[in-house]
Protein backbone atom coordinates (compact mmCIF):
# COMPACT_ATOMS: atom_id res chain seq x y z
CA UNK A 1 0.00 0.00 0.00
CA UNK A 2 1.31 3.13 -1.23
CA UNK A 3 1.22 5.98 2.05
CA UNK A 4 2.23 9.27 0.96
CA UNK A 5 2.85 12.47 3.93
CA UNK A 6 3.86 15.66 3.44
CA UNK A 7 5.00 18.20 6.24
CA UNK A 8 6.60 21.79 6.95
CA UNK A 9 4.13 23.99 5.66
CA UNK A 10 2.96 26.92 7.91
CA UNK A 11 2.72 30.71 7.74
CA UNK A 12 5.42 32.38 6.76
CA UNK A 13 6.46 36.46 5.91
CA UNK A 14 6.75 37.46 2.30
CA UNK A 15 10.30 36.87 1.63
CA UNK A 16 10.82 34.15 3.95
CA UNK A 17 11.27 30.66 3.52
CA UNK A 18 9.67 26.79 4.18
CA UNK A 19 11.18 23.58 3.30
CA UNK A 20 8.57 20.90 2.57
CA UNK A 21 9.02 17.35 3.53
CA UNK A 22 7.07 14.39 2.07
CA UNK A 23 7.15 10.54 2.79
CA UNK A 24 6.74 8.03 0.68
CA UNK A 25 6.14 4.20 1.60
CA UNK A 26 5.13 0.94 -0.06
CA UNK A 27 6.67 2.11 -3.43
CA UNK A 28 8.85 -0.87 -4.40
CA UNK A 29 12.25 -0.82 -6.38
CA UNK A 30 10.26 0.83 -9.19
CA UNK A 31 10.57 4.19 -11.40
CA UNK A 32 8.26 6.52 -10.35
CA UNK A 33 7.75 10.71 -10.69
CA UNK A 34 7.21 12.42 -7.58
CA UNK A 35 6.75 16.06 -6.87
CA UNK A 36 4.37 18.74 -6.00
CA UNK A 37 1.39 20.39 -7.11
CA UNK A 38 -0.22 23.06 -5.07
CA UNK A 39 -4.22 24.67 -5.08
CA UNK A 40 -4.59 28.14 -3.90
CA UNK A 41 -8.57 28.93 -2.76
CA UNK A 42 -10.51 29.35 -5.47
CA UNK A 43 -8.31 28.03 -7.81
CA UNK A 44 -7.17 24.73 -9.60
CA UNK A 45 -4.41 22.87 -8.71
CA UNK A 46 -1.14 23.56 -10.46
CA UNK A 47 1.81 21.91 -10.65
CA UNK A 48 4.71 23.30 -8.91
CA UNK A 49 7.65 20.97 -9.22
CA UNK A 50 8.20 16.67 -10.20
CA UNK A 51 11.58 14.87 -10.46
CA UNK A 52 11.94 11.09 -10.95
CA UNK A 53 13.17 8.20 -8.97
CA UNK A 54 17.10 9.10 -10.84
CA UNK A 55 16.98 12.29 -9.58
CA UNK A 56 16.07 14.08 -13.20
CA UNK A 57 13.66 16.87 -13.38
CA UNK A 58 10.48 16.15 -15.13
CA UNK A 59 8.46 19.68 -14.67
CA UNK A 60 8.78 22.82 -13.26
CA UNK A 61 6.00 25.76 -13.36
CA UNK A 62 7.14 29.40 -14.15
CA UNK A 63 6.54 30.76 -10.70
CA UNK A 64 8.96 28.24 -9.21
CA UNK A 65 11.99 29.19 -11.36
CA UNK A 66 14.86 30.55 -9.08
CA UNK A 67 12.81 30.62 -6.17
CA UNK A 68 11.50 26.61 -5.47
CA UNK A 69 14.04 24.02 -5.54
CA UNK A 70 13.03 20.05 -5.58
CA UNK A 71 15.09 17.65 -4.09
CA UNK A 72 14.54 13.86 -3.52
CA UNK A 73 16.13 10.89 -2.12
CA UNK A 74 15.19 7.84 -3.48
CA UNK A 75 16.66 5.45 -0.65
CA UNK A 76 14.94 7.40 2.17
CA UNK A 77 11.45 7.60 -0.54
CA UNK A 78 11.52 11.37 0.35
CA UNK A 79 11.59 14.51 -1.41
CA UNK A 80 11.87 17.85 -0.66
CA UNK A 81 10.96 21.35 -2.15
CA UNK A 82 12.91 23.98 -0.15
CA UNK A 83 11.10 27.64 -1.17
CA UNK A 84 13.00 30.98 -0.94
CA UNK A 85 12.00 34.28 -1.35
CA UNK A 86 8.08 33.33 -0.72
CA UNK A 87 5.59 35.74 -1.68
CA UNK A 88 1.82 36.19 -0.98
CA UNK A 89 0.78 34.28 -4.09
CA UNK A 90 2.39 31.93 -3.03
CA UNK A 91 -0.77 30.82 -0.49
CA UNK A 92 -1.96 27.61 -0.76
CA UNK A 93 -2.26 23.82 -0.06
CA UNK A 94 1.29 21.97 -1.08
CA UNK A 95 0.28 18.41 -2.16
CA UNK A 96 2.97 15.87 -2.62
CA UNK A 97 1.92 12.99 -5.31
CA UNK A 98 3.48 10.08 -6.53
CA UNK A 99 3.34 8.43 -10.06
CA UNK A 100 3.51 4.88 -10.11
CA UNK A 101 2.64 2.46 -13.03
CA UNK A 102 -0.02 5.20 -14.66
CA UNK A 103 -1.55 5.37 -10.97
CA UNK A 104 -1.49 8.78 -8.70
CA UNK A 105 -1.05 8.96 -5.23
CA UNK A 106 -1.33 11.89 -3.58
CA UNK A 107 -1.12 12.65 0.56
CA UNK A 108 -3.26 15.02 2.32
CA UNK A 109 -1.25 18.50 1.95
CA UNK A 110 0.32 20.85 3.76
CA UNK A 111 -0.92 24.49 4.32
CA UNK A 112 1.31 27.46 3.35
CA UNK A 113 0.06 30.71 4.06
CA UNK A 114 2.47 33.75 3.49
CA UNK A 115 1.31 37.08 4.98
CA UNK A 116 2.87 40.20 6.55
C-alpha cells in the first residue's frame, strides 16, 4: 500500500522561507515521478515541481523558477521542495503525489500561508 505524507508547511512572511518534507512508503524498487502540485482557494491545482526516482527533473511551473528548488532521495522515498524568497501568491495547499505504473497517489497537503 502506497502511504504518501507531506510536512513543513505553515505561515510564513513574504520573503521568507519553508522547506517541505514528504514521505513516501510501499513504493517498491520501481521508477516513479514524484513532486508537488499546489491549489490556492478558489483556484485549480497547479503543478509546482516533479523529479523522478534518478533524480532528473520532469516539470517545473514558471513561478517556481529561481525561487522553489526540488530535491529527492530515493533510498529514504523522500523529497523535498525547499522555497526561498516566498511571496503572498504563493498561499496555498502543497500536495505531494506520486506516479507509479499510470496510478497517482497523492497525501493530504500541507498548508502554506504567506502574509505580513
Amino acid at each position: 500500500q502506497v502511504t504518501i505524507v507531506e510536512s513543513g508547511g505553515g505561515v510564513v512572511q513574504p520573503g521568507g522561507s519553508l522547506r517541505l518534507s514528504c514521505a513516501a512508503s510501499g513504493i517498491g524498487d520501481v521508477w516513479y515521478i514524484i513532486g508537488w502540485y499546489r491549489q490556492a482557494p478558489g483556484k485549480q491545482r497547479e503543478v509546482v515541481a516533479l523529479i523522478n526516482s534518478g533524480g532528473g527533473m520532469e516539470g517545473e511551473a514558471d513561478f517556481a523558477k529561481g525561487r522553489f528548488t526540488i530535491s529527492g532521495d530515493n533510498v529514504k522515498k523522500m523529497v523535498y521542495l525547499q522555497m526561498n524568497n516566498l511571496k503572498v501568491e504563493d498561499t496555498a495547499d502543497y500536495y505531494c503525489c506520486l506516479s507509479r505504473f499510470g496510478e497517482d497517489y497523492w497525501g493530504r497537503g500541507t498548508q502554506v500561508t504567506v502574509s505580513s
